[in-house]
Protein backbone atom coordinates (compact mmCIF):
# COMPACT_ATOMS: atom_id res chain seq x y z
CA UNK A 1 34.59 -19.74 -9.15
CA UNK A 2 34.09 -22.11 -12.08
CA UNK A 3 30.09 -21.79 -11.43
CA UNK A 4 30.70 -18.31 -11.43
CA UNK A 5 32.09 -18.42 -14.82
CA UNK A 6 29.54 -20.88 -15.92
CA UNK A 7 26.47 -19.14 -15.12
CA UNK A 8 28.20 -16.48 -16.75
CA UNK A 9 28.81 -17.93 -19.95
CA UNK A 10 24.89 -19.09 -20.16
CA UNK A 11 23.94 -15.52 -19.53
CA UNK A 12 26.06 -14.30 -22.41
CA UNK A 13 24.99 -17.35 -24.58
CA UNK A 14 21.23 -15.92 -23.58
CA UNK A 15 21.98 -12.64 -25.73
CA UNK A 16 23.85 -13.93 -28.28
CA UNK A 17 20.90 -16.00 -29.45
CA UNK A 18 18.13 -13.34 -28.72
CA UNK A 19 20.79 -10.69 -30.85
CA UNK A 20 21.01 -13.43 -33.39
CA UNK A 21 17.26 -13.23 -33.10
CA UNK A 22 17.29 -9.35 -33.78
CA UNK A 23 19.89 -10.21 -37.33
CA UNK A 24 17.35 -12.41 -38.10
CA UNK A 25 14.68 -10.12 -38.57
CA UNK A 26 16.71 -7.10 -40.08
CA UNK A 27 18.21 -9.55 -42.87
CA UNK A 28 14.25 -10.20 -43.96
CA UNK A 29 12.73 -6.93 -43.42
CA UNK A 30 15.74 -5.08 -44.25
CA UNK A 31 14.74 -1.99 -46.74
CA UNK A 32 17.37 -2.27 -48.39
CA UNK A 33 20.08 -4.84 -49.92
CA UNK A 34 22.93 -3.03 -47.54
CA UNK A 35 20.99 -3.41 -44.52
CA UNK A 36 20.36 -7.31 -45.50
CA UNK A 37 24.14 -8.05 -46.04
CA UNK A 38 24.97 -5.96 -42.96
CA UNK A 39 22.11 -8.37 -41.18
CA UNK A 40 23.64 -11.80 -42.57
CA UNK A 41 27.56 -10.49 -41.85
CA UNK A 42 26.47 -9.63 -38.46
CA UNK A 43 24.68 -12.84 -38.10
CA UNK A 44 27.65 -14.41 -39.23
CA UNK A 45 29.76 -12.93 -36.68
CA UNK A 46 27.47 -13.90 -33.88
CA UNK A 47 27.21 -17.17 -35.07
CA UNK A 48 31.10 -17.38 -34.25
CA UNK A 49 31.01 -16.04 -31.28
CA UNK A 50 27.98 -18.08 -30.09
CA UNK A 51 30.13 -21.43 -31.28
CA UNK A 52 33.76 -19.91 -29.52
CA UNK A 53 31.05 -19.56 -25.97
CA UNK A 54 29.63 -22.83 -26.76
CA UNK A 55 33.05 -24.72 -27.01
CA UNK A 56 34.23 -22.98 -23.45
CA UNK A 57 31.12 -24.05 -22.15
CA UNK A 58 31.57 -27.85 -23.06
CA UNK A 59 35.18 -28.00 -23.49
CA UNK A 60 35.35 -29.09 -26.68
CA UNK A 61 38.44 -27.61 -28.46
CA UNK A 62 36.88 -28.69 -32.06
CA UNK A 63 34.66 -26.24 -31.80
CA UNK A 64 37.10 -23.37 -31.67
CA UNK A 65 38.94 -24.78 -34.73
CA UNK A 66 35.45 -24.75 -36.27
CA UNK A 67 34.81 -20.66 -35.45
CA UNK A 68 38.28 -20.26 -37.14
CA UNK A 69 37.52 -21.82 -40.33
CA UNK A 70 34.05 -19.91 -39.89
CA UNK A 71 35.23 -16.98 -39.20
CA UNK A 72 38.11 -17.07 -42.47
CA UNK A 73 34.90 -17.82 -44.50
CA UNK A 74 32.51 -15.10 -43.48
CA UNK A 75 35.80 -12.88 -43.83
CA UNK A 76 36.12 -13.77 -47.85
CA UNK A 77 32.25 -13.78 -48.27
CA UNK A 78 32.34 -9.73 -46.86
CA UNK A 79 35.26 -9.36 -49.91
CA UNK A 80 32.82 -11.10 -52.53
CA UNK A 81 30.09 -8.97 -51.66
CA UNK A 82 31.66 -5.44 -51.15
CA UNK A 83 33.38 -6.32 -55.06
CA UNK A 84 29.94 -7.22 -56.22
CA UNK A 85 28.97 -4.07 -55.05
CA UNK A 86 31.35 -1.99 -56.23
CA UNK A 87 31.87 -3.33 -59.87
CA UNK A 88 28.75 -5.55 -60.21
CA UNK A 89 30.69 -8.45 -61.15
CA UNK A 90 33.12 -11.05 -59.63
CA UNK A 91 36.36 -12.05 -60.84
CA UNK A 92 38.34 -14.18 -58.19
């Protein structure tokens, strides 16, 4: 069962990387700023899910705390930009 899982996991940790791949490419082509910022939160995102996988995969439960602190971050950054967008400014 646990090779199950693990072969699993490495499938899963295939698409998150070729996805990441995908984010990649929208945040430099993107036509325009929304689809860039949509690109790098997505990216963001996938990034923590890619680290949560990684830390099941080797067992490594400073990982996880990691994604959370990661994941908090990417949350505040998303409130920075959709201000800046709004007002064109930033007061915190």
């Amino acid at each position: 069962m646990d090779e199950l899982i693990t072969r699993m996991v490495e499938v899963v940790i295939l698409l998150y990387l070729v996805s990441a791949v995908m984010f990649l490419i929208r945040a430099v082509k993107g036509p325009t700023i929304f689809d860039r910022v949509l690109a790098v939160d997505a990216l963001s995102y996938d990034l923590a899910v890619f680290m949560s996988l990684l830390a099941l995969y080797l067992g490594e439960p400073l990982l996880a705390v990691s994604v959370v602190i990661l994941t908090l971050w990417i949350y505040a950054l998303d409130i920075i930009v959709s201000k800046y967008m709004e007002y064109e400014k930033v007061s915190i």
